[in-house]
Protein backbone atom coordinates (compact mmCIF):
# COMPACT_ATOMS: atom_id res chain seq x y z
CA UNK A 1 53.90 -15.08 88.86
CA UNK A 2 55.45 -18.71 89.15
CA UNK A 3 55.78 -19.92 92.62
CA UNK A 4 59.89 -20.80 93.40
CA UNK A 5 60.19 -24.45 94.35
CA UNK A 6 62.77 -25.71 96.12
CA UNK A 7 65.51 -28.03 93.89
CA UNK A 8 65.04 -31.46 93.94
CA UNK A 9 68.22 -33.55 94.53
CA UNK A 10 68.62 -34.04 90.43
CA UNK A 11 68.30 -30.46 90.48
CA UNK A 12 71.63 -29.70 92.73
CA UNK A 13 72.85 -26.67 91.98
CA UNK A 14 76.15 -26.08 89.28
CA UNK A 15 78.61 -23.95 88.10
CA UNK A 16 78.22 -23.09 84.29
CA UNK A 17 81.22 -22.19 82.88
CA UNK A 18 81.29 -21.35 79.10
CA UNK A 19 84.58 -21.17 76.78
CA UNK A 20 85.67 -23.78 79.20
CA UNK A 21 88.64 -25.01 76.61
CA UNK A 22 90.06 -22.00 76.38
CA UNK A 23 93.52 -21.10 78.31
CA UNK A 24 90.95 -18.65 80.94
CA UNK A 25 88.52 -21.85 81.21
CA UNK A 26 91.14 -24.30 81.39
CA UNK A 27 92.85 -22.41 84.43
CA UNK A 28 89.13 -21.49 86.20
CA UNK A 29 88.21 -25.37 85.80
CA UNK A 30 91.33 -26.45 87.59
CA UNK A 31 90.72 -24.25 90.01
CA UNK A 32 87.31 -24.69 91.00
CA UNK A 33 87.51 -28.18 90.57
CA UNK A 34 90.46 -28.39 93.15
CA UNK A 35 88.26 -25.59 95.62
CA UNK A 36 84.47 -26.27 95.50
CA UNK A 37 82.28 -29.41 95.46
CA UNK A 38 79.95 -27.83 93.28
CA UNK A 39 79.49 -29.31 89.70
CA UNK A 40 80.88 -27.83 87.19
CA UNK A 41 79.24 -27.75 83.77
CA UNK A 42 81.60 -26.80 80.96
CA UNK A 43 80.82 -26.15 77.61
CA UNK A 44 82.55 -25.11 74.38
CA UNK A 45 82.32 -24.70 70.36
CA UNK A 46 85.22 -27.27 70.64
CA UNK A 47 85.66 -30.52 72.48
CA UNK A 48 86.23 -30.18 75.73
CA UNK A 49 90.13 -31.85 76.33
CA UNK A 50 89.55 -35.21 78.02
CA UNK A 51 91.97 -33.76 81.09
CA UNK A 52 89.82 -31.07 81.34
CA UNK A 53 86.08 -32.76 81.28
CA UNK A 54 87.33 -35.66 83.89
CA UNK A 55 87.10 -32.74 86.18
CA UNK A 56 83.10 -31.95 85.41
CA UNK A 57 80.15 -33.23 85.92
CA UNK A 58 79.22 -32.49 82.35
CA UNK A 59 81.22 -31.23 79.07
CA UNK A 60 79.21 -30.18 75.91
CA UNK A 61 80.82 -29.11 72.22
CA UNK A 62 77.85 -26.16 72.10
CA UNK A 63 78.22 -23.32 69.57
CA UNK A 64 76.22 -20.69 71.71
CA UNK A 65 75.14 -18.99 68.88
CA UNK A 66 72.85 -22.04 68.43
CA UNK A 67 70.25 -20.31 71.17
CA UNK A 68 68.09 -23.96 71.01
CA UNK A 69 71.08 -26.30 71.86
CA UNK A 70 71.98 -23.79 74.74
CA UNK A 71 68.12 -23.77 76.09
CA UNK A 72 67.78 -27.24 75.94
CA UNK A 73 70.72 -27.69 78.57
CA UNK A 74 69.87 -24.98 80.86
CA UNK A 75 66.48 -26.29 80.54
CA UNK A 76 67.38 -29.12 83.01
CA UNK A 77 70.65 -27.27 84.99
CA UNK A 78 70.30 -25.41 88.06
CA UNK A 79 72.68 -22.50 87.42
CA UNK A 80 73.50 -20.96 90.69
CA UNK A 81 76.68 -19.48 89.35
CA UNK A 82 77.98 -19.10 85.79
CA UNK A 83 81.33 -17.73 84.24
CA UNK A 84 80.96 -16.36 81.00
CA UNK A 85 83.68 -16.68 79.61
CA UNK A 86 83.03 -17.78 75.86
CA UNK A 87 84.17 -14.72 73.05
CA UNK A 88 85.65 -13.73 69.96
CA UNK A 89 89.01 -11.05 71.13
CA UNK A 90 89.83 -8.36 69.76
CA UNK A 91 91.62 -8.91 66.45
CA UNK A 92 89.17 -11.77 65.42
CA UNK A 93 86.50 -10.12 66.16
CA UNK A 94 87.43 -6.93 63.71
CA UNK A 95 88.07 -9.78 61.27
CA UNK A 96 84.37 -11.28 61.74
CA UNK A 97 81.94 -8.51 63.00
CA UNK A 98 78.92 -9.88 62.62
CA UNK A 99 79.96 -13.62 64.05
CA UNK A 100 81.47 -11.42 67.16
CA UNK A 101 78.62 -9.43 67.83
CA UNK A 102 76.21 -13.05 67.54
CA UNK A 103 78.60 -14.46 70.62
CA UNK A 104 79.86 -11.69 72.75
CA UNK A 105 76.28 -9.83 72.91
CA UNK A 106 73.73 -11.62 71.68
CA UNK A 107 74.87 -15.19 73.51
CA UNK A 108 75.11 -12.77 76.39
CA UNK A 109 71.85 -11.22 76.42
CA UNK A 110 70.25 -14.85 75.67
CA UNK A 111 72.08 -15.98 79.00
CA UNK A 112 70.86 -13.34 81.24
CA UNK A 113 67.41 -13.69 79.67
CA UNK A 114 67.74 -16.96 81.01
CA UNK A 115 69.41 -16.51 84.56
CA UNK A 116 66.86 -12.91 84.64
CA UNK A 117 63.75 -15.85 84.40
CA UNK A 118 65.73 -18.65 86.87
CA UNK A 119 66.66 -16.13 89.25
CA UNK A 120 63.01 -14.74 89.66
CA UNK A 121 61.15 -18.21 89.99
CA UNK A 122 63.42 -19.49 91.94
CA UNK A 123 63.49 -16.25 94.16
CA UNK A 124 67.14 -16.51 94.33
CA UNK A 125 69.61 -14.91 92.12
CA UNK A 126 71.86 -16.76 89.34
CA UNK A 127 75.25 -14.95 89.86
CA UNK A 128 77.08 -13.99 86.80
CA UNK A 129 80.76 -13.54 86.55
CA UNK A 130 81.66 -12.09 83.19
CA UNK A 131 85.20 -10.89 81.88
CA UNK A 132 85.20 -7.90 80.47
CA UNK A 133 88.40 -6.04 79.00
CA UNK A 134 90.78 -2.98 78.93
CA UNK A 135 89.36 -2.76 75.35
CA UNK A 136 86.29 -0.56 76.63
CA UNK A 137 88.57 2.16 76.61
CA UNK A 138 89.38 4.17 74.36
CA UNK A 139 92.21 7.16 74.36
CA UNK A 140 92.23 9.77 71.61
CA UNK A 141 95.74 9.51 71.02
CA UNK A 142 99.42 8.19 72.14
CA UNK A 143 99.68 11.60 73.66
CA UNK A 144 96.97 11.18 75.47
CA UNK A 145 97.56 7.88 76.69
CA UNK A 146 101.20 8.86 77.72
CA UNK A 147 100.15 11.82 79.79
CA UNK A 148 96.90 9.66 81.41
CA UNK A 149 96.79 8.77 84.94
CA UNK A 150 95.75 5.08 85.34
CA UNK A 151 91.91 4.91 84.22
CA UNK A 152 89.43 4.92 86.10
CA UNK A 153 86.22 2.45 85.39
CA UNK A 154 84.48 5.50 84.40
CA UNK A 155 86.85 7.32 82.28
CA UNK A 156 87.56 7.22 78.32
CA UNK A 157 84.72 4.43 77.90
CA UNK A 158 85.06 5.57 74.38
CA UNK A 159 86.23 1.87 72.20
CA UNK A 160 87.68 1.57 68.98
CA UNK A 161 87.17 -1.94 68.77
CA UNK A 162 83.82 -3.97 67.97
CA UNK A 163 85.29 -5.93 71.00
CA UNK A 164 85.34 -3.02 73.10
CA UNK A 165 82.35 -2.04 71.73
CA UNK A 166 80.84 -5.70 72.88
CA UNK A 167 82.21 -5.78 76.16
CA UNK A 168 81.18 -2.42 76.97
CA UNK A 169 77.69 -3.03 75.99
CA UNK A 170 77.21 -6.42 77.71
CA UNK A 171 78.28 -4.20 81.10
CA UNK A 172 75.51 -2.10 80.51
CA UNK A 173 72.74 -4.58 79.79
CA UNK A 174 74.28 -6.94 82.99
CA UNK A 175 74.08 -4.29 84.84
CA UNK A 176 70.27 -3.31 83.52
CA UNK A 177 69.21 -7.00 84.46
CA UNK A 178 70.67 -6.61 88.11
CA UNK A 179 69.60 -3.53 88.72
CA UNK A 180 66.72 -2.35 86.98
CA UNK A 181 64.56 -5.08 84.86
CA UNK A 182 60.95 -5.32 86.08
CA UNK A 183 61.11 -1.93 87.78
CA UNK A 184 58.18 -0.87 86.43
CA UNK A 185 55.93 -3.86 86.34
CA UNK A 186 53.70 -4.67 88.48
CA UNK A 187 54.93 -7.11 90.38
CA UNK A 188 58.51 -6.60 90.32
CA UNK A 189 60.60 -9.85 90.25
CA UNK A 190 61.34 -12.23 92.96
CA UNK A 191 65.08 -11.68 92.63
CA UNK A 192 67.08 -10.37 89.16
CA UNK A 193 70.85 -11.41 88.15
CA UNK A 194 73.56 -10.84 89.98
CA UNK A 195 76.25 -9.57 87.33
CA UNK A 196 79.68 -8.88 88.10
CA UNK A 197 82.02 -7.94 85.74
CA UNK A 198 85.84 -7.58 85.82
CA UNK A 199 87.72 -5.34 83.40
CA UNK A 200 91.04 -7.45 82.93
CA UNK A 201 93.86 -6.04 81.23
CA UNK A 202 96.30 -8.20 79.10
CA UNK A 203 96.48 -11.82 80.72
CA UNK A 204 99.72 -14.22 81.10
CA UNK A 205 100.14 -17.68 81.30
CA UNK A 206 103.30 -19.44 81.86
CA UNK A 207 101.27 -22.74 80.26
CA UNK A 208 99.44 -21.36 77.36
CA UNK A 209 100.86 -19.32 74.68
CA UNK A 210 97.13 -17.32 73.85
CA UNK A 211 95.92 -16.56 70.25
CA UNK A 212 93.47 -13.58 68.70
CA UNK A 213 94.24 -10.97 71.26
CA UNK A 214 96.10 -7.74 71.19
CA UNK A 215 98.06 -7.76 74.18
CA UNK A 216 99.56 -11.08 73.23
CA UNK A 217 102.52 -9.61 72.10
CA UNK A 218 103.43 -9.93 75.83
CA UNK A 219 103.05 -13.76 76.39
CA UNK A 220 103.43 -14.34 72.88
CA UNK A 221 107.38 -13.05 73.34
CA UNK A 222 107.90 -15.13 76.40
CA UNK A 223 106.61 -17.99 74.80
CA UNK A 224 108.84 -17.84 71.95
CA UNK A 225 112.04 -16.89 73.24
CA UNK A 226 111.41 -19.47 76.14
CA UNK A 227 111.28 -22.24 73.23
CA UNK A 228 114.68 -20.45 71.95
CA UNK A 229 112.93 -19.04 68.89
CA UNK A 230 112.82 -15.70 67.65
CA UNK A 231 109.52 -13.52 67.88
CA UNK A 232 108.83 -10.55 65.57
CA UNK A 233 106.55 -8.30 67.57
CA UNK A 234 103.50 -6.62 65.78
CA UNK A 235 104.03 -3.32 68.25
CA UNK A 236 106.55 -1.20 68.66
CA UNK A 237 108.91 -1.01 71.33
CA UNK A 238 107.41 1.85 73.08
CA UNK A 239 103.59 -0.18 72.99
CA UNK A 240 103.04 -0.58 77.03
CA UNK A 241 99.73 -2.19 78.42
CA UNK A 242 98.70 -3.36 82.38
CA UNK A 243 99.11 -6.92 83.06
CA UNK A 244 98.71 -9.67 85.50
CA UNK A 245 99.68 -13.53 85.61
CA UNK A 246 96.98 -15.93 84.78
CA UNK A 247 96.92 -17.22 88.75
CA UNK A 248 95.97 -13.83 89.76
CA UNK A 249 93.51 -13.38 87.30
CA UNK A 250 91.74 -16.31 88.30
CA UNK A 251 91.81 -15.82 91.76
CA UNK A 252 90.35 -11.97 91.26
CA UNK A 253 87.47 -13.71 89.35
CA UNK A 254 86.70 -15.99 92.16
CA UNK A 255 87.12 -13.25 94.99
CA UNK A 256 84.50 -11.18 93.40
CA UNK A 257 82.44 -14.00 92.94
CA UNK A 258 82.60 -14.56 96.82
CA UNK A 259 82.22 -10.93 98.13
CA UNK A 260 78.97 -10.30 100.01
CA UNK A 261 76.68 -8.30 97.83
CA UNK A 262 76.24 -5.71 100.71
CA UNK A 263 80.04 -4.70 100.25
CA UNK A 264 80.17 -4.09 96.33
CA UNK A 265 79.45 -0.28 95.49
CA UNK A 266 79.43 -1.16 91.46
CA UNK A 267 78.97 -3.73 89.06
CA UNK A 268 82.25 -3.47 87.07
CA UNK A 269 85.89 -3.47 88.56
CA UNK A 270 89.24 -2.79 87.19
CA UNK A 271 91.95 -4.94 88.15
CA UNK A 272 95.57 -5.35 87.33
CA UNK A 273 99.22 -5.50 88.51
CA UNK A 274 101.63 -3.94 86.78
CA UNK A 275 102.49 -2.28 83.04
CA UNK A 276 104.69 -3.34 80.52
CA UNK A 277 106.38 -2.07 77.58
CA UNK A 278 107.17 -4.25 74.96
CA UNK A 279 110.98 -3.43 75.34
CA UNK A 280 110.55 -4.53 78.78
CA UNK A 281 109.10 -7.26 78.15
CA UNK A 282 112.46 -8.40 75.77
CA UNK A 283 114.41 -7.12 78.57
CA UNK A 284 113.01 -9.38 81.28
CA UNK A 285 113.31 -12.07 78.95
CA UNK A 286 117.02 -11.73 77.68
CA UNK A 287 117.42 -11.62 81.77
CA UNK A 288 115.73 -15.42 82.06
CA UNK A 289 116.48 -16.94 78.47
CA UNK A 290 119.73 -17.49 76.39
CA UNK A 291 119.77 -16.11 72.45
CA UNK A 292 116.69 -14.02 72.73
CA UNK A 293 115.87 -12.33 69.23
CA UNK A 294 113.06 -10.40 69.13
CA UNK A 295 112.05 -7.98 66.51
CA UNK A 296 109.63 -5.09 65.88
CA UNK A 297 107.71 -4.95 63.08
CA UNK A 298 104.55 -2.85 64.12
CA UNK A 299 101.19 -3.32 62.37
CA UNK A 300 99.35 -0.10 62.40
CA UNK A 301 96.14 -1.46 62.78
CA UNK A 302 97.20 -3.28 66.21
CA UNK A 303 99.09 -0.37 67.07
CA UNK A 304 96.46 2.09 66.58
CA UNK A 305 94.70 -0.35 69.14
CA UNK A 306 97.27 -0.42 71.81
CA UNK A 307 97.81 3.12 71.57
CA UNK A 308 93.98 3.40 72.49
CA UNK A 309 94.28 1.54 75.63
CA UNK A 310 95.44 2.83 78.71
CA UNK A 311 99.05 1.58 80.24
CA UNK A 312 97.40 1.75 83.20
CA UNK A 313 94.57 0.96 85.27
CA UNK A 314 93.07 2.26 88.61
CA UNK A 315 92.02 -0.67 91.06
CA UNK A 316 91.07 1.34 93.97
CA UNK A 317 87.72 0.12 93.86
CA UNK A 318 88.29 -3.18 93.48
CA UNK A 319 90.76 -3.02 96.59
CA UNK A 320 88.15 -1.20 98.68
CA UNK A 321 84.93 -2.93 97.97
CA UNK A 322 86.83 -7.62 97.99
CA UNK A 323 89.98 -7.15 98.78
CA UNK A 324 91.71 -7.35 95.44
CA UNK A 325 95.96 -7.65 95.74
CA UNK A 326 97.31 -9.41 93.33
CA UNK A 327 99.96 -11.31 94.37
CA UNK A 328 102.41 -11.45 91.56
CA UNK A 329 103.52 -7.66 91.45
CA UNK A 330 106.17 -7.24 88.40
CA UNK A 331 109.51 -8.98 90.08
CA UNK A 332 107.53 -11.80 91.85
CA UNK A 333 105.47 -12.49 88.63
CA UNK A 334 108.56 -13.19 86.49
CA UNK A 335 110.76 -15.08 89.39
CA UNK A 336 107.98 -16.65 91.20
CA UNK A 337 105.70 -18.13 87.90
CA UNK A 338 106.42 -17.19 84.73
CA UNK A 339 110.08 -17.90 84.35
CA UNK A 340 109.70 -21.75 85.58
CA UNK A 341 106.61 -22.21 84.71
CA UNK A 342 107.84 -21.18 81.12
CA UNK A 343 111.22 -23.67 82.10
CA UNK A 344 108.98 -26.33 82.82
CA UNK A 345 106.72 -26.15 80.00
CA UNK A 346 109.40 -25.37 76.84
């Protein structure tokens, strides 16, 4: 068994955070940046904006799936905490299976091989923040969904997605490598992974106007009718889904990240703040914006999706074990953030 050794001073510990350019990165690096002294690392398959890397220690254009490039950096980091938030969503990843399954699980696994090995010689766990997703659920029908009470974490883990079905499996195997790898060796390890995992249900930015996803019908309608141009939505009217603001969303990722590992009773946590429909979503807007003109014109393969997910979530758990309360509940969300943030951006 390796003998830890302390860090040397060019070994000070970092923040990894991966799929740093997209709108979830962009947000977490701001706010980390702004919160910790801790270096942040960021990488991406893109370049990281210029903006964005001025606020790192280090920005890489890394393709994950390229499991050399990505040892030969953590090689010489000293991950103490990572945020994984690199993935293919939900509708691109039903376009491109097999290039989905390569970077939501198997880049995953390779990380927690990684942090499973740091966190054991250093006798010290790596702590792993990873987004997970409403799409791990999986209702049998719009009936079902309509009569459900908000979901549970353990309830209707049943995807129809190959994202669900990714995000549901990396929960499982994070929560194997903080729980149960090297039980039965020998000499059990010095310390395993500390996975957390949040379940987050559709996400809203009043900067970012998000791409590839199946809530986006949500922010992508805002967006649009903010600019003054019309939006055709791909669900119906009726199509509801939980949601929070991007803010909160952060925040919840950072609050679990901080919570004492003597007060969490799980590895995964739901959080949310409040449902929409898509017809309340128009609403809300033709309330804010002039000459709103939005559409339906439902495509059955996103709305056989939707209609999988629940409109609802249960975040008792989260509530009990960190704290979670997000602070923009439905009215504050569109008054407080999105409707001048969306002024000041369009």
């Amino acid at each position: 068994m390796t003998t830890p050794t302390p860090a040397s001073p060019a070994r000070r510990p970092v923040t990894l955070i991966t799929g740093a350019q997209g709108e979830f990165g962009h947000a977490l690096v701001h706010a980390l940046s702004e919160h910790s002294d801790t270096p942040i690392v960021a990488i991406d398959k893109d370049p990281i904006d210029p903006a964005l890397a001025r606020r790192c220690a280090e920005s890489h254009a890394l393709d994950l799936t390229d499991g050399a490039a990505l040892d030969a950096l953590l090689d010489r980091l000293h991950v103490g905490t990572a945020y994984h938030l690199a993935a293919l969503l939900s509708r691109s990843a039903e376009e491109r299976p097999d290039l989905a399954h390569a970077v939501n699980v198997e880049a995953t696994v390779h990380l927690l091989r990684r942090f499973a090995a740091a966190s054991h010689e250093r006798a010290e766990p790596v702590r792993m923040l990873f987004p997970s997703s409403i799409a791990v659920y999986g209702l049998p029908t719009r009936a079902a969904k309509d009569d459900a009470q908000p979901l549970r974490e353990e309830e209707h883990t049943t995807p129809i997605t190959i994202y669900g079905c990714h995000k549901l499996a990396c929960e499982h195997i994070g929560r194997y490598y903080a729980t149960r790898l090297g039980a039965s060796w020998k000499e059990p390890p010095a310390a395993r992974v500390d996975f957390r995992a949040i379940r987050f249900p559709g996400v809203i930015s009043a900067e970012t106007e998000p791409r590839g996803g199946t809530s986006d019908f949500a922010p992508q309608a805002l967006h649009r009718t903010a600019r003054g141009e019309a939006y055709e939505s791909f669900v119906d009217e009726h199509a509801r889904l939980p949601f929070m603001t991007m803010p909160d969303a952060v925040r919840a990722l950072l609050e679990l990240g901080a919570a004492p590992d003597d007060a969490l009773t799980r590895r995964v946590y739901n959080v949310g703040a409040f449902s929409l429909s898509a017809a309340e979503v128009a609403s809300r807007a033709s309330a804010h914006f002039n000459g709103v003109r939005i559409t339906y014109n439902p495509d059955p393969a996103r709305m056989a999706i939707v209609n999988s997910w629940p409109a609802d979530v249960n975040t008792d758990a989260a509530r009990a074990d960190w704290g979670y309360t997000p602070e923009h509940t439905l009215s504050r969300a569109f008054e407080d953030y999105l409707v001048p943030g969306l002024r000041t951006h369009h």
